[in-house]
C-alpha atoms as a PDB file:
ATOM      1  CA  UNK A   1    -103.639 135.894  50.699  1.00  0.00           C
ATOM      2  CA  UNK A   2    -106.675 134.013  49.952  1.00  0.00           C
ATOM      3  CA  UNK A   3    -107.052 130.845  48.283  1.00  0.00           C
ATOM      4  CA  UNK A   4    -108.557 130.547  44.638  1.00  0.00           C
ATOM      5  CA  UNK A   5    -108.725 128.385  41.689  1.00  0.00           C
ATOM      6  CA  UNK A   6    -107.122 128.509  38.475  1.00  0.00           C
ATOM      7  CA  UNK A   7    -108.141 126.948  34.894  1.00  0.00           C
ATOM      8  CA  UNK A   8    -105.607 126.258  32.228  1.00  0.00           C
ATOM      9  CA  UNK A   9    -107.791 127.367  29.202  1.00  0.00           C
ATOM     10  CA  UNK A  10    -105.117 124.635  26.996  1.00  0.00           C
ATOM     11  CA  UNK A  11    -106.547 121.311  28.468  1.00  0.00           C
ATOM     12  CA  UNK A  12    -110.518 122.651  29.062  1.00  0.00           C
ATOM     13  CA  UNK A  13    -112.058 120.943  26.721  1.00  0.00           C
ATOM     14  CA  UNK A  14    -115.092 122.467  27.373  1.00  0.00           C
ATOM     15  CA  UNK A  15    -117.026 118.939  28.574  1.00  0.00           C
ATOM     16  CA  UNK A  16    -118.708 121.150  31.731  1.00  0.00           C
ATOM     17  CA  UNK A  17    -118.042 118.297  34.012  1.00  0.00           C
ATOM     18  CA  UNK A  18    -116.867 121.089  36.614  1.00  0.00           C
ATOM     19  CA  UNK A  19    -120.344 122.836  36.270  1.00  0.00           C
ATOM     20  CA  UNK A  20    -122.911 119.504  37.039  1.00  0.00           C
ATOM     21  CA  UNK A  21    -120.030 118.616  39.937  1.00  0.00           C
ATOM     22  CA  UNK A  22    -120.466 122.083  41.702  1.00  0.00           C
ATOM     23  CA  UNK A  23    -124.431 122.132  41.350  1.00  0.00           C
ATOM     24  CA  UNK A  24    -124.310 118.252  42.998  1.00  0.00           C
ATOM     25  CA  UNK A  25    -122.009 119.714  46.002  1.00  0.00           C
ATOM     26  CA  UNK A  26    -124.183 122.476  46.654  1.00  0.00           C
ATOM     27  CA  UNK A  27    -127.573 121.164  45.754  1.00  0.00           C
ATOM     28  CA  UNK A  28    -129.755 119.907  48.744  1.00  0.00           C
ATOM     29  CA  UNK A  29    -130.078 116.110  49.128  1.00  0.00           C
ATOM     30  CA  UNK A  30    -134.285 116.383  48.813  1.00  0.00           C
ATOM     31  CA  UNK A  31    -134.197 118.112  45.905  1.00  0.00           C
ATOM     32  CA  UNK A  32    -131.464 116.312  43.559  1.00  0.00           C
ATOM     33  CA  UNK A  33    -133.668 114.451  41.734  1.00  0.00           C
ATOM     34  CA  UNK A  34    -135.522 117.778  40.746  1.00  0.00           C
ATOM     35  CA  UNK A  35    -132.896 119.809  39.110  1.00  0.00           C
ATOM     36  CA  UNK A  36    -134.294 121.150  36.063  1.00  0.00           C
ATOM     37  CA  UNK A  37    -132.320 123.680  33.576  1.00  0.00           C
ATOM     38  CA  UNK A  38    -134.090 126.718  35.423  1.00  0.00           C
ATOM     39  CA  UNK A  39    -132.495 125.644  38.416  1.00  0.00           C
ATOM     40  CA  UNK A  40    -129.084 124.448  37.611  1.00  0.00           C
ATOM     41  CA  UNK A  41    -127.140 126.800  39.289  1.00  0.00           C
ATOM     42  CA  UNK A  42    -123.244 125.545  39.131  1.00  0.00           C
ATOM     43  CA  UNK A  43    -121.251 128.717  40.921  1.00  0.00           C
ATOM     44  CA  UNK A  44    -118.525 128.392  37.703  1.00  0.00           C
ATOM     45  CA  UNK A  45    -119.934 129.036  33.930  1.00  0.00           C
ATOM     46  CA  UNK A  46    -118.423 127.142  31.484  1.00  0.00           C
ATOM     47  CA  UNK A  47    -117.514 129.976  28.364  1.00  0.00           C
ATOM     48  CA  UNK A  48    -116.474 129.290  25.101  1.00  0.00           C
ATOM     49  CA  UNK A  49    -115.827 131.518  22.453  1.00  0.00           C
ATOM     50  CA  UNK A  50    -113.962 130.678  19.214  1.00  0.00           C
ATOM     51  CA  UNK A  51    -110.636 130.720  20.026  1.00  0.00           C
ATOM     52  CA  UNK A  52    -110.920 129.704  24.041  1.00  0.00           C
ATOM     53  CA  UNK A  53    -112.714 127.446  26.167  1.00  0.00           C
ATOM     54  CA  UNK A  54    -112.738 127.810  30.150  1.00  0.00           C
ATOM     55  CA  UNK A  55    -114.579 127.649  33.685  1.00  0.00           C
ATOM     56  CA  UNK A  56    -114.588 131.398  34.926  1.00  0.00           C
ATOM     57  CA  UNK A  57    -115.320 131.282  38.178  1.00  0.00           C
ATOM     58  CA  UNK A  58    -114.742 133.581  41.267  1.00  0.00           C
ATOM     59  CA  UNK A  59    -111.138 135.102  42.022  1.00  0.00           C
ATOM     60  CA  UNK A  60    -111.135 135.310  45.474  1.00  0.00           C
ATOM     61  CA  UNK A  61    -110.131 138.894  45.143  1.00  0.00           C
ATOM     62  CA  UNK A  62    -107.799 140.095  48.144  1.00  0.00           C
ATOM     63  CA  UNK A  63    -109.413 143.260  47.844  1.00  0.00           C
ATOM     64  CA  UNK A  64    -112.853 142.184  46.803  1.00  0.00           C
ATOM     65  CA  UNK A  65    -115.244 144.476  44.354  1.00  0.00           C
ATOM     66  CA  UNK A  66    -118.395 142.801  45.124  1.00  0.00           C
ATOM     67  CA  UNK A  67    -117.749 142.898  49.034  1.00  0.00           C
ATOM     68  CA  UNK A  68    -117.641 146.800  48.498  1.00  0.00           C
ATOM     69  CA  UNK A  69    -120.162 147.042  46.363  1.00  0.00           C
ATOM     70  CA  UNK A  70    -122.046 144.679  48.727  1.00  0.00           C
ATOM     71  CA  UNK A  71    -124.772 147.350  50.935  1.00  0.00           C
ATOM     72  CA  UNK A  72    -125.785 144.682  53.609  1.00  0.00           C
ATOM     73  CA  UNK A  73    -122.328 143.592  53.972  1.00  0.00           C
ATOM     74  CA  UNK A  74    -123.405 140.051  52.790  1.00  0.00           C
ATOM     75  CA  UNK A  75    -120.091 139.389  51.127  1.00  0.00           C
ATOM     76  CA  UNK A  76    -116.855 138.944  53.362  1.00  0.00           C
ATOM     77  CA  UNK A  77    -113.711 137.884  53.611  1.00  0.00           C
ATOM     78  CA  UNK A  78    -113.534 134.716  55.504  1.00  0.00           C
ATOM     79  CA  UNK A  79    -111.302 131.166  55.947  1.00  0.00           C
ATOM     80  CA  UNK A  80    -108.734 132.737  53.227  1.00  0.00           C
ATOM     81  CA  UNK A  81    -111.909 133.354  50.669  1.00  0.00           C
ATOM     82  CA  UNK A  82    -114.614 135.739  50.046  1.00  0.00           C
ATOM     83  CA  UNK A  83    -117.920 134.171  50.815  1.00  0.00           C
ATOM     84  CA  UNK A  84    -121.263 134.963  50.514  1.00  0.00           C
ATOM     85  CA  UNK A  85    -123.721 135.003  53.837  1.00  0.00           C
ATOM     86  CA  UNK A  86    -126.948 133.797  52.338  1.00  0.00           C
ATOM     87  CA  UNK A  87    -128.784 135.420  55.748  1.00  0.00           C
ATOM     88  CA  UNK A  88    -127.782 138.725  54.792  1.00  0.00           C
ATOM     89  CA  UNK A  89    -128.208 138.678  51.186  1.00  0.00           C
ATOM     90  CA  UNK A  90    -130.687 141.554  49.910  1.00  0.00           C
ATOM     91  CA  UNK A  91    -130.933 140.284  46.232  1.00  0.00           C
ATOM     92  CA  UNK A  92    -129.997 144.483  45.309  1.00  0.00           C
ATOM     93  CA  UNK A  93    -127.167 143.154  42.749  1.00  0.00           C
ATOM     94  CA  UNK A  94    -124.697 145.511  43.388  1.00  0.00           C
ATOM     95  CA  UNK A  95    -122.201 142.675  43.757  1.00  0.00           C
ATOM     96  CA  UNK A  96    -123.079 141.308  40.023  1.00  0.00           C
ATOM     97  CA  UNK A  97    -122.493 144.766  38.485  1.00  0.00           C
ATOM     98  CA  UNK A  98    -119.259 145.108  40.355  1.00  0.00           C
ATOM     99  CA  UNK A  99    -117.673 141.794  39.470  1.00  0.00           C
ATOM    100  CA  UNK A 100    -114.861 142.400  36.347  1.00  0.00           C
ATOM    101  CA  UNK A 101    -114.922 138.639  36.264  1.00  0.00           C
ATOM    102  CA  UNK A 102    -118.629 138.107  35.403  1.00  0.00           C
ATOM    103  CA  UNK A 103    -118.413 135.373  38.252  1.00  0.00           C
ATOM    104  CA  UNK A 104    -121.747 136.525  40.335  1.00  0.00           C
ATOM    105  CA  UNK A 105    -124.409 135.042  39.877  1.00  0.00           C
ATOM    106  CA  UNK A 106    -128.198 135.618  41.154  1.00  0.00           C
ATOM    107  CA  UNK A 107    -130.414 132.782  41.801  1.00  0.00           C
ATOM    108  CA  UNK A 108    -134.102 132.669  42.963  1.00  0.00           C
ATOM    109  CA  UNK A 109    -134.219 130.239  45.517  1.00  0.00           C
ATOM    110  CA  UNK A 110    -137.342 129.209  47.824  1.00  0.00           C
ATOM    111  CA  UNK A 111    -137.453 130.332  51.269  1.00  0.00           C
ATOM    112  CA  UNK A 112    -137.550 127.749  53.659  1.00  0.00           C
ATOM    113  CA  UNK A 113    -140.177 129.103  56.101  1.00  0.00           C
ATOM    114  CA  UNK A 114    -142.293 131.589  54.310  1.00  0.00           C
ATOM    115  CA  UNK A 115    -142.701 129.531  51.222  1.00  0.00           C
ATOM    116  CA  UNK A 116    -142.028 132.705  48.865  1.00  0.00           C
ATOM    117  CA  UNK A 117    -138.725 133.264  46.780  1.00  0.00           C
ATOM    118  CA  UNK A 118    -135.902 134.815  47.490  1.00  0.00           C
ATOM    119  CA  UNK A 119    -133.179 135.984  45.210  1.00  0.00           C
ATOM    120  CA  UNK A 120    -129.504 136.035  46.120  1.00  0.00           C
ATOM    121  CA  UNK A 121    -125.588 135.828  45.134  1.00  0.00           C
ATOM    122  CA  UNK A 122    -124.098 132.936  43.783  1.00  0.00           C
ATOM    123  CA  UNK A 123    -120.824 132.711  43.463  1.00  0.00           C
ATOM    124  CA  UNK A 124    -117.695 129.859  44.030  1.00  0.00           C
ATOM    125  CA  UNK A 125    -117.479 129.606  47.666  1.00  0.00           C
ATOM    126  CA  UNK A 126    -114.326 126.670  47.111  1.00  0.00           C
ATOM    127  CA  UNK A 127    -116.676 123.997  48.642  1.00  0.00           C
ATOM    128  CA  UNK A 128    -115.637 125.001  51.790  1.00  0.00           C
ATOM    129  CA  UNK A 129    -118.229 122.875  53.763  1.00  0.00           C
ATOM    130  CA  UNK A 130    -116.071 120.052  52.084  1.00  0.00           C
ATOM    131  CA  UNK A 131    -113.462 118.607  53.496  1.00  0.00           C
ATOM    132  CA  UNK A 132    -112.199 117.464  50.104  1.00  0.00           C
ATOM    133  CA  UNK A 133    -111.906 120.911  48.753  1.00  0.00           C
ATOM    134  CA  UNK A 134    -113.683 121.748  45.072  1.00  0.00           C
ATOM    135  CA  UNK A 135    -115.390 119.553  43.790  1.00  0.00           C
ATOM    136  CA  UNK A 136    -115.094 120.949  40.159  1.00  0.00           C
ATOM    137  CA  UNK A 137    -111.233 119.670  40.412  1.00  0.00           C
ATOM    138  CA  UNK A 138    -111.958 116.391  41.589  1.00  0.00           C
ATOM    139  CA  UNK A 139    -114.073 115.589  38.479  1.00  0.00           C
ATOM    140  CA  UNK A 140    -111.949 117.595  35.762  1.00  0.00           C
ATOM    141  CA  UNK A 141    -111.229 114.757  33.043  1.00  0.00           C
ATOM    142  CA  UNK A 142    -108.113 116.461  32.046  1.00  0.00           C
ATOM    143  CA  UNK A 143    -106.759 118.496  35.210  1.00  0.00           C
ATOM    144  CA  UNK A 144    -107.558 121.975  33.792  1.00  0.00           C
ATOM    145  CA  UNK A 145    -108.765 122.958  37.195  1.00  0.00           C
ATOM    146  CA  UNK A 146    -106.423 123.356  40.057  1.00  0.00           C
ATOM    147  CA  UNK A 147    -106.441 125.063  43.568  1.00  0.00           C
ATOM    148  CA  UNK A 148    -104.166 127.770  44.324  1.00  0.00           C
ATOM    149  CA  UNK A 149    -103.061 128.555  47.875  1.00  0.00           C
ATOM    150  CA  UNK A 150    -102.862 131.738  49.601  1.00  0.00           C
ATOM    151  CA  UNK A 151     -99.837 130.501  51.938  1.00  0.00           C
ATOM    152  CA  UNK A 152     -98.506 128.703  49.307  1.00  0.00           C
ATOM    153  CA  UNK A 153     -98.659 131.576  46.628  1.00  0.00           C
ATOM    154  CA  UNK A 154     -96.640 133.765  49.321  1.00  0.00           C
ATOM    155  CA  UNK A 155     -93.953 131.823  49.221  1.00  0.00           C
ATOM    156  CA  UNK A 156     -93.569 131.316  45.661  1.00  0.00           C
ATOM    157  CA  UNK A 157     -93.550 134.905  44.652  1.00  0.00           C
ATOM    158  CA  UNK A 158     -90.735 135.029  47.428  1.00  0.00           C
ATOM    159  CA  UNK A 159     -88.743 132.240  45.652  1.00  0.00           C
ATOM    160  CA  UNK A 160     -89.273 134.085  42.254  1.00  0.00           C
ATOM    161  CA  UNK A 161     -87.925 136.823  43.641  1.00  0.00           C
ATOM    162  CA  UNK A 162     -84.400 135.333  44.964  1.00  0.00           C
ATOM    163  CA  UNK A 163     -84.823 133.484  41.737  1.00  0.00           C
ATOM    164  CA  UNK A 164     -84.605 136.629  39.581  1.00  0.00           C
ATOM    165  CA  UNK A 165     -82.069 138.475  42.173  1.00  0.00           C
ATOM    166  CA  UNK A 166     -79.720 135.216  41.447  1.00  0.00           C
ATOM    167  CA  UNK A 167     -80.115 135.823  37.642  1.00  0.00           C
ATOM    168  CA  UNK A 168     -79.290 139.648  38.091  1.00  0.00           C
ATOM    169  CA  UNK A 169     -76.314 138.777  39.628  1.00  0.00           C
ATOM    170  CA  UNK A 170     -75.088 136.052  37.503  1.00  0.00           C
ATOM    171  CA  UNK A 171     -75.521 138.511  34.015  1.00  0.00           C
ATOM    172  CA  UNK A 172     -72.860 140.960  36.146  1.00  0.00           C
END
């Protein structure tokens, strides 16, 4: 199972904290002191609405709609997460129509040797690179943001289960 992370929509407060500490994890080191709000780019939106407030970010889907949706195969399923390969990335947005979590993003973004633009997918990639893990977590005031294990998940459902077997038993 892959990996994701999880917000508890009760402690968000909505302060976007989690947004400015993905952009600084992903942004290049040349060109932090050039971030502008055209492109601010965190790979997690902040949404609130009237009754909630919460980071939606990527799922990690097991069976991912994006990576189907995905014609250059740019999207895959890799280290226990779906990731984006920037390389491959067409900018068709197949992958942004096929999310049901609104968690794709496109970005324009400068190519390095040609000097042109070049749009592609965005999307939470669990800092990865990072040995620390997400940086959105690390920086969450009140611990709304929290990293979910594939492994770990496994073995929960399993203890649920003998859990709920145990109860059966015991209402006999």
């Amino acid at each position: 199972m892959n990996d994701f992370v999880i917000a508890d929509p009760g402690k968000c407060i909505g302060c976007r904290t989690c947004e400015v500490a993905c952009v600084m994890a992903h942004q290049k080191e040349q060109l932090l002191d050039k971030l502008t709000v055209e492109n601010f780019s965190p790979r997690l939106r902040v949404v609130k609405t009237a009754k909630v407030t919460t980071p939606i970010q990527c799922h990690q889907c097991e069976d991912a709609p994006c990576a189907k949706a995905c014609t250059a195969q740019a999207i895959v399923q890799q280290d226990q997460s779906v990731q984006v390969i920037q390389g491959r990335c067409i900018g068709c947005k197949a992958c942004l129509m096929a999310c049901p979590y609104g968690a794709m993003d496109l970005v324009l973004t400068a190519a390095p040797a040609q000097g042109e633009s070049k749009v592609e997918a965005l999307k939470c990639d669990l800092c990865r690179k990072q040995d620390e893990g997400p940086s959105c977590i690390k920086v969450c005031p009140t611990k709304a943001l929290y990293e979910v294990r594939g492994s770990k998940m496994a073995e929960q459902m399993q203890n649920r289960r003998k859990r709920a077997a145990l109860g059966v038993m015991s209402n006999r």
